[in-house]
C-alpha atoms as a PDB file:
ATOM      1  CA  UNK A   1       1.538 -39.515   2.548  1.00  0.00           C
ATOM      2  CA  UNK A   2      -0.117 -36.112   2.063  1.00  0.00           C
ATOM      3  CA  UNK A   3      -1.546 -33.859   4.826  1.00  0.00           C
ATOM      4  CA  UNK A   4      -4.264 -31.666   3.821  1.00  0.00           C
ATOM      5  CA  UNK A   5      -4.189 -29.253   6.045  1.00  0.00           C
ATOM      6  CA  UNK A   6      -0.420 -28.070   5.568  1.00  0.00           C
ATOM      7  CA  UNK A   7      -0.877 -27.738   1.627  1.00  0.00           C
ATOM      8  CA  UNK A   8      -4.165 -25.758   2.417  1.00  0.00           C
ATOM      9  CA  UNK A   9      -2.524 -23.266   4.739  1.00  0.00           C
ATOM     10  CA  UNK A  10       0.887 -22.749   2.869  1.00  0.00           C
ATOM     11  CA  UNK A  11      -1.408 -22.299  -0.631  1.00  0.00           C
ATOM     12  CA  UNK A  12      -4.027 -19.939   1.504  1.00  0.00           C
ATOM     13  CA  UNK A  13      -0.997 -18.037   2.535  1.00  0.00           C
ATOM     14  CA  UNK A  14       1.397 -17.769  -0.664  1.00  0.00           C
ATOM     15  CA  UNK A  15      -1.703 -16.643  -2.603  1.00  0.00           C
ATOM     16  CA  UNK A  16      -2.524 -14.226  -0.468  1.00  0.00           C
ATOM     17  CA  UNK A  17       1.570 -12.660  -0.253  1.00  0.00           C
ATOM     18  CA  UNK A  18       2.196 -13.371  -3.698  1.00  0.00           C
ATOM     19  CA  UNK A  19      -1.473 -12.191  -5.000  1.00  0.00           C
ATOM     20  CA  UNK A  20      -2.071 -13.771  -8.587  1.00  0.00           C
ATOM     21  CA  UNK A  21      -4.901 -10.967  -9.208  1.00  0.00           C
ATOM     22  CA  UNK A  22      -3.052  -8.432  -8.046  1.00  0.00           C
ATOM     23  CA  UNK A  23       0.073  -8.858  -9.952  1.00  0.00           C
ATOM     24  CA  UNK A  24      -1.953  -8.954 -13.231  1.00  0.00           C
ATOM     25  CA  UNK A  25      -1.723  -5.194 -14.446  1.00  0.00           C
ATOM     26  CA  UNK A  26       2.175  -5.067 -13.099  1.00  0.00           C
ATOM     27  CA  UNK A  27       2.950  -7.957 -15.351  1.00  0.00           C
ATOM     28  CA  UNK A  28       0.611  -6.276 -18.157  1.00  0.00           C
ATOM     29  CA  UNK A  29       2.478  -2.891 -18.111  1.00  0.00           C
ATOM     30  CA  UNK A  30       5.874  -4.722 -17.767  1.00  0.00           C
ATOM     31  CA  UNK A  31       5.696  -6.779 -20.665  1.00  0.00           C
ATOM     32  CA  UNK A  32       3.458  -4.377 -22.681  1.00  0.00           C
ATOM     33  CA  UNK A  33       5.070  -3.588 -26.183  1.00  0.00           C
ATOM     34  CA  UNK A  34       6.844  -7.035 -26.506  1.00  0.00           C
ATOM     35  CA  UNK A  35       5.399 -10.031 -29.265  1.00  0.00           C
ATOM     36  CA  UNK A  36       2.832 -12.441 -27.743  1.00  0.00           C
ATOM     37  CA  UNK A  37       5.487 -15.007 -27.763  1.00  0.00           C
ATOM     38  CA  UNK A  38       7.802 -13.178 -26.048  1.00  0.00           C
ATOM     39  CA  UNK A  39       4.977 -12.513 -23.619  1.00  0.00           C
ATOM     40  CA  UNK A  40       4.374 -15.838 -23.127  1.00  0.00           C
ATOM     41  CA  UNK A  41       8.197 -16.593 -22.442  1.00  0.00           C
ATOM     42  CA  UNK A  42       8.720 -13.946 -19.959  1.00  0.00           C
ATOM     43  CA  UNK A  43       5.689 -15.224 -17.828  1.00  0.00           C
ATOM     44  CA  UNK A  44       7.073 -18.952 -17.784  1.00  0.00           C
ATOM     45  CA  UNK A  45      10.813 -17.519 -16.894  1.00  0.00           C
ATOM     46  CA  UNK A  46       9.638 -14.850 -14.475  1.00  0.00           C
ATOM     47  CA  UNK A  47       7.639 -17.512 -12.888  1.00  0.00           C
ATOM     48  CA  UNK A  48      11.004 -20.448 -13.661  1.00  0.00           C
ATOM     49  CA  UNK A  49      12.818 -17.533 -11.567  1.00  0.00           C
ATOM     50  CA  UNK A  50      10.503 -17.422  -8.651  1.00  0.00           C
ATOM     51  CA  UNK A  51      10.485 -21.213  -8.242  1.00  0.00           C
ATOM     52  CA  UNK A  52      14.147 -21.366  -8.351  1.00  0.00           C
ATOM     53  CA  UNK A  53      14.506 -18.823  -5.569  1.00  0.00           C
ATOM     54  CA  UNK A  54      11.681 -20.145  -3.862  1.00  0.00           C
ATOM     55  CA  UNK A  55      13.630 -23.608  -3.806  1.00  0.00           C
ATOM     56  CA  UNK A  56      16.598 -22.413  -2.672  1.00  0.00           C
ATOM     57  CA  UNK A  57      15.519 -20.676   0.176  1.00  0.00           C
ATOM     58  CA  UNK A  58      12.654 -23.754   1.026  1.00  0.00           C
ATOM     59  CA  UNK A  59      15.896 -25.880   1.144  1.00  0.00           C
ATOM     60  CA  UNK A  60      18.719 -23.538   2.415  1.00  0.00           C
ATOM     61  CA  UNK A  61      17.457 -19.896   3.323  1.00  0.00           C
ATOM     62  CA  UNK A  62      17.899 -19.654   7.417  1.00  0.00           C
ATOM     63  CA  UNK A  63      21.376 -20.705   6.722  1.00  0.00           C
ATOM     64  CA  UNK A  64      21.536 -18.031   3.983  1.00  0.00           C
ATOM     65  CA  UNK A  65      20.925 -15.367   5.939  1.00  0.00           C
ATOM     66  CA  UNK A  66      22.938 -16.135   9.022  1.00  0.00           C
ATOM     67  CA  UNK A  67      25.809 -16.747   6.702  1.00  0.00           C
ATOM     68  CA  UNK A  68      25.515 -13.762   5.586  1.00  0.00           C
ATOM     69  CA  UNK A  69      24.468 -12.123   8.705  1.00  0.00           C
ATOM     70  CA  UNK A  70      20.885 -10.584   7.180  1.00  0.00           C
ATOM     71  CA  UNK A  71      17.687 -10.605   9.205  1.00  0.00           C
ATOM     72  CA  UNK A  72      14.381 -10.895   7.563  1.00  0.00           C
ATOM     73  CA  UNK A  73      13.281  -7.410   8.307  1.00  0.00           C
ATOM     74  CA  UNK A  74      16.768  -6.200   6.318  1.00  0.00           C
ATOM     75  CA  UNK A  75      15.096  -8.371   3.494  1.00  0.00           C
ATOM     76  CA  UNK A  76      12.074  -6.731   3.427  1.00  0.00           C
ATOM     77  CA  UNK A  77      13.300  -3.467   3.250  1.00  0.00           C
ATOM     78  CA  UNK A  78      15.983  -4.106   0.706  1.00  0.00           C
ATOM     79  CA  UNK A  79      12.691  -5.479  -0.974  1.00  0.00           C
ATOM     80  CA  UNK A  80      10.944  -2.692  -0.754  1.00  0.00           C
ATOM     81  CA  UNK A  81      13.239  -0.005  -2.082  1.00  0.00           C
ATOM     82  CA  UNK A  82      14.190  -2.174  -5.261  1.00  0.00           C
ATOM     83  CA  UNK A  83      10.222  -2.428  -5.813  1.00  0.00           C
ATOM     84  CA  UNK A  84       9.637   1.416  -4.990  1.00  0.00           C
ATOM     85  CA  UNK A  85      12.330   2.190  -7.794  1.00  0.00           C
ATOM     86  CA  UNK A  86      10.375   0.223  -9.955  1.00  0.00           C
ATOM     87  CA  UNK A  87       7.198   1.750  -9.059  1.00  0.00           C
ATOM     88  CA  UNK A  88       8.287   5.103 -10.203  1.00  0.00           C
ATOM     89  CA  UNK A  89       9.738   3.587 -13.272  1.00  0.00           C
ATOM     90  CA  UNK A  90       6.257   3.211 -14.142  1.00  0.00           C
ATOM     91  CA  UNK A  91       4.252   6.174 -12.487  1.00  0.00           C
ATOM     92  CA  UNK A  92       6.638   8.152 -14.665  1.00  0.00           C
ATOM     93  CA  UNK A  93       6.969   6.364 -17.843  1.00  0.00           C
ATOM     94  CA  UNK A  94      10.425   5.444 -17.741  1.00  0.00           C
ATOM     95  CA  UNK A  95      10.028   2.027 -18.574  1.00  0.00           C
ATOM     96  CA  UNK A  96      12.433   1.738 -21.566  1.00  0.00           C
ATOM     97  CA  UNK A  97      15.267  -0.904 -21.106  1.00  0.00           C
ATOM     98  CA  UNK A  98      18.437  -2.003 -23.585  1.00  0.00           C
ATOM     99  CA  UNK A  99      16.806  -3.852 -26.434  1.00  0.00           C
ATOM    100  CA  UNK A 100      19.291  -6.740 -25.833  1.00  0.00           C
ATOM    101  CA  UNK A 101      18.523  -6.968 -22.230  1.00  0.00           C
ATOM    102  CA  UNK A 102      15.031  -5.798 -21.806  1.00  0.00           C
ATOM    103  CA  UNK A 103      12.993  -8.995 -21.836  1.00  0.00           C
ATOM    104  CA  UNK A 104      15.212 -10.868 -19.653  1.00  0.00           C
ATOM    105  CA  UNK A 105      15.940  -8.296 -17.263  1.00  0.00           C
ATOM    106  CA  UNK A 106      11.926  -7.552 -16.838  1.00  0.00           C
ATOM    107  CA  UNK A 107      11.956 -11.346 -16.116  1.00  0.00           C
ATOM    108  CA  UNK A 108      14.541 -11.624 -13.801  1.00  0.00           C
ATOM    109  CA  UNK A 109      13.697  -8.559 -12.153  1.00  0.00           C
ATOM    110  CA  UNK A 110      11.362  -7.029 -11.057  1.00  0.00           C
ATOM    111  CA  UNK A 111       8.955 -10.256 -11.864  1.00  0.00           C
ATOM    112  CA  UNK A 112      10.426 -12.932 -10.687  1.00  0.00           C
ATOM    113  CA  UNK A 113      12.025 -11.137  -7.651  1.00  0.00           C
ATOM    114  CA  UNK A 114      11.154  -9.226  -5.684  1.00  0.00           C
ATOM    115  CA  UNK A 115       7.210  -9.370  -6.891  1.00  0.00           C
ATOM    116  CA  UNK A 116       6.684 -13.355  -7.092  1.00  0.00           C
ATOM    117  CA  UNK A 117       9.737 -14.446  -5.012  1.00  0.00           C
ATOM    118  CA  UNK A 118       9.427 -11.743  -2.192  1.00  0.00           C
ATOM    119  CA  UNK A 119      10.993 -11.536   1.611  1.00  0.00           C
ATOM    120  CA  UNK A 120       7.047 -12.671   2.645  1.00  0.00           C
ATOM    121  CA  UNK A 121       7.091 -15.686   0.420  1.00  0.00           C
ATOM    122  CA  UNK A 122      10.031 -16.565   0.954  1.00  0.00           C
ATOM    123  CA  UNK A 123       9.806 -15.875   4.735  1.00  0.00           C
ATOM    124  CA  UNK A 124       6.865 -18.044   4.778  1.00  0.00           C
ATOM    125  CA  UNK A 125       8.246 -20.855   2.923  1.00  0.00           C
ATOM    126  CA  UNK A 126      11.088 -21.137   5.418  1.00  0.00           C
ATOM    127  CA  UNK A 127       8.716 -21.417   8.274  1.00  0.00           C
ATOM    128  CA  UNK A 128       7.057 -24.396   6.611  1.00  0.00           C
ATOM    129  CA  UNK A 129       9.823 -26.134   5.984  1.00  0.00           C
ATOM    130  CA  UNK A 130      11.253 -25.755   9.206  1.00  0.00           C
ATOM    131  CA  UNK A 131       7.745 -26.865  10.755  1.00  0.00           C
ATOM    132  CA  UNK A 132       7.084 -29.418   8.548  1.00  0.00           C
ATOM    133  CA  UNK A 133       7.552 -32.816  10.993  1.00  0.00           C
ATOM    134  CA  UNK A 134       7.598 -36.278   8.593  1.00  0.00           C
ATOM    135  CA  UNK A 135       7.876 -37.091   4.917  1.00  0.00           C
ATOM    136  CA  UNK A 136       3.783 -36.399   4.412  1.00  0.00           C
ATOM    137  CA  UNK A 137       4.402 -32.817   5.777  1.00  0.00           C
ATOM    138  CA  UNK A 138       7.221 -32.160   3.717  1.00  0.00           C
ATOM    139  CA  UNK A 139       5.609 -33.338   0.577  1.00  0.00           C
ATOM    140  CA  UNK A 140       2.692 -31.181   1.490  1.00  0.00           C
ATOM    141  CA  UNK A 141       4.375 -28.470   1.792  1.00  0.00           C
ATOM    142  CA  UNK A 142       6.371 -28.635  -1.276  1.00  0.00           C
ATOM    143  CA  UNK A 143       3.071 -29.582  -3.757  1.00  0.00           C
ATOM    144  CA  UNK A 144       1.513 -26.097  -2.249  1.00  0.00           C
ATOM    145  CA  UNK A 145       4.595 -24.173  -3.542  1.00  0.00           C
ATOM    146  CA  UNK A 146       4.569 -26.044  -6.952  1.00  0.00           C
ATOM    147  CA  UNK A 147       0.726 -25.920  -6.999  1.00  0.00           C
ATOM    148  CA  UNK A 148       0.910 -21.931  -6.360  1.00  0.00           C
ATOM    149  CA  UNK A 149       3.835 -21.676  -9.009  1.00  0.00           C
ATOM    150  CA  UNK A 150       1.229 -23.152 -11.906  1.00  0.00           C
ATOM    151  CA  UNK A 151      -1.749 -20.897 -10.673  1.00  0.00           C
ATOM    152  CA  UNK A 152       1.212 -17.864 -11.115  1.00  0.00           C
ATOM    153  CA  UNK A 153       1.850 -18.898 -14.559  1.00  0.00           C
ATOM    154  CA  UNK A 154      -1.821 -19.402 -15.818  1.00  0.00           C
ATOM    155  CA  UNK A 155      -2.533 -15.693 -14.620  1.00  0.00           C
ATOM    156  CA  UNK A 156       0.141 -14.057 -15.774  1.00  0.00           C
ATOM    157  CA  UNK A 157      -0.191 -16.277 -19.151  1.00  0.00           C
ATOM    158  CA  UNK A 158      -4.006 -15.635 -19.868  1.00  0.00           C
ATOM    159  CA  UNK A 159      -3.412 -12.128 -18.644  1.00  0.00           C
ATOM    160  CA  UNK A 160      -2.692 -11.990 -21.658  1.00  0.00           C
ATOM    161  CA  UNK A 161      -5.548 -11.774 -23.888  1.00  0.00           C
ATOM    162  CA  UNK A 162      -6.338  -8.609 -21.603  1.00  0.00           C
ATOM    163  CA  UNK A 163      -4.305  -6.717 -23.762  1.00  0.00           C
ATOM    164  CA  UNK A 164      -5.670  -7.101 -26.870  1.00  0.00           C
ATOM    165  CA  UNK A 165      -8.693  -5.617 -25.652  1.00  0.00           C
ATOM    166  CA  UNK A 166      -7.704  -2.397 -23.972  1.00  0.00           C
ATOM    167  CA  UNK A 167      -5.248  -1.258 -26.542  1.00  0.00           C
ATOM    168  CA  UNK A 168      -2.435   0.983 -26.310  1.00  0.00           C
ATOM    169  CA  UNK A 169      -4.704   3.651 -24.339  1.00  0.00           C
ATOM    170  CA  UNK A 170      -5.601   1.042 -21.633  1.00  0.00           C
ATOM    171  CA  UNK A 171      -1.986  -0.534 -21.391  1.00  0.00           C
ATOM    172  CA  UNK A 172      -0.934   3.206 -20.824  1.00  0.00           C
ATOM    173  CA  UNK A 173      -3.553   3.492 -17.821  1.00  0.00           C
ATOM    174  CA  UNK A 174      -3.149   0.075 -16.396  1.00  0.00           C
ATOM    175  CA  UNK A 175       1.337   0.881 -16.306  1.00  0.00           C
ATOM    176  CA  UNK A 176      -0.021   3.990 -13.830  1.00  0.00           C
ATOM    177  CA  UNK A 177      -2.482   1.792 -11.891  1.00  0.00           C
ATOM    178  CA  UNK A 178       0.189  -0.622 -11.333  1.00  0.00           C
ATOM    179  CA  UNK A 179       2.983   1.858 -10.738  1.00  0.00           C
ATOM    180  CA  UNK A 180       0.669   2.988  -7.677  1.00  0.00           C
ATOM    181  CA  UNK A 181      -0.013   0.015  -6.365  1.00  0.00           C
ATOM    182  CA  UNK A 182       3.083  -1.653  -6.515  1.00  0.00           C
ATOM    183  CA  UNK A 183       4.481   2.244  -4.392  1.00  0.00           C
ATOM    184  CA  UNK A 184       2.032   0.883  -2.340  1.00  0.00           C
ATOM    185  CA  UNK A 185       3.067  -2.388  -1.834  1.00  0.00           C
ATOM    186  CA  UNK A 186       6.583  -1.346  -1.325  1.00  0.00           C
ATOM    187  CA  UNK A 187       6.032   1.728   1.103  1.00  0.00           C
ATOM    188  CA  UNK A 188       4.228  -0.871   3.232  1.00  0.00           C
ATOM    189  CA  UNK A 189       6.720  -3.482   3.066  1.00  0.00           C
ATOM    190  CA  UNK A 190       9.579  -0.786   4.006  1.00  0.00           C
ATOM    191  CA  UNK A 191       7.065  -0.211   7.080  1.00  0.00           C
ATOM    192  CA  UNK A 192       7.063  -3.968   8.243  1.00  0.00           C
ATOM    193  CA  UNK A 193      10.543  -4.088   7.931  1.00  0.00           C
ATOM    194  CA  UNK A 194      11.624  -0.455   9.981  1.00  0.00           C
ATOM    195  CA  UNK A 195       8.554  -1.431  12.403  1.00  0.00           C
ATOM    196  CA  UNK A 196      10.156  -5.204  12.932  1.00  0.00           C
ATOM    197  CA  UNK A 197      13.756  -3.615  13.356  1.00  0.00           C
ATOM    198  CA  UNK A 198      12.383  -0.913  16.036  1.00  0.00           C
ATOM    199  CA  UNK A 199      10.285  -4.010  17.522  1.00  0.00           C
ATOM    200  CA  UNK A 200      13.420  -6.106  18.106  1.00  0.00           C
ATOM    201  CA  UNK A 201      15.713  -3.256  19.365  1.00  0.00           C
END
């Protein structure tokens, strides 16, 4: 009732798009500032979000899309530009939000989509669902995505302890590092996306 090899792949692959490691300092200099319970609540509901979006799509996302008429590479690029926004949000410092809508909104957005629950993720997801052939596949596939949720919420959750070491001077460096990598990540995702529009023209 459980294949091994389709939980492997899908986990090898979602941990590789959705990059635990990597989306350490973004969560850091996103939720820098806020209690450590607060913290702890934003990485269980930014993580809550990306499951929920995850499912959704796992279960209904190639109808999605042709019901409303959006390829993937439209995804990705929509993606991109919401996460390159963001980017310069931090490369600049501009990080302040509404004090009533801060916490969830840094949740929500940009944490739980489009960073956790991205167009690759959720790309990827719909590919193993639609490949998935039996009740042992399915059930393989679907204990990868919960088992890659958990490992997304221990990081970001012990992340934690990182900043009480580097202190307001290292939270200040780690918001640039991120802000540049995450321009990174988006720039490159806004390249998949032209380069799979030009490819399919």
């Amino acid at each position: 009732m459980f294949d091994a090899a389709v939980f492997g792949s899908l986990f090898l692959t979602l941990f590789v798009i959705m990059d635990p490691p990597g989306i350490t300092p973004i969560f850091l200099a996103l939720t820098s500032g806020r209690p450590a319970k607060v913290q702890r609540r934003m990485a269980w509901q930014a993580v809550a979000v990306a499951f929920g979006v995850i499912t959704v799509f796992g279960l209904l996302g190639q109808q999605i899309l042709d019901y409303l008429h959006v390829s993937v590479p439209a995804l990705m690029i929509a993606g991109g530009l919401l996460l390159l926004l963001i980017a310069l949000d931090l490369l600049t410092g501009k990080t302040d939000e509404p004090q009533q809508t801060k916490d969830v909104n840094v949740a929500l957005v940009p944490l739980g989509m489009p960073l956790l629950a991205g167009p690759g993720a959720i790309v990827s997801v719909i590919l193993a669902v639609q490949h998935a052939d039996g009740a042992s596949q399915q059930i393989s596939v679907w204990a990868a995505i919960v088992a890659m949720h958990v490992v997304l919420w221990l990081t970001m959750r012990y992340s934690l302890l990182i900043i009480r070491l580097i202190k307001d001077g290292g939270v200040v460096l780690v918001t640039r590092l991120a802000g540049m990598m995450l321009s990174a990540i988006a720039v490159q995702q806004i390249i998949n996306g032209v380069t799979q529009v030009i490819q399919g023209a």
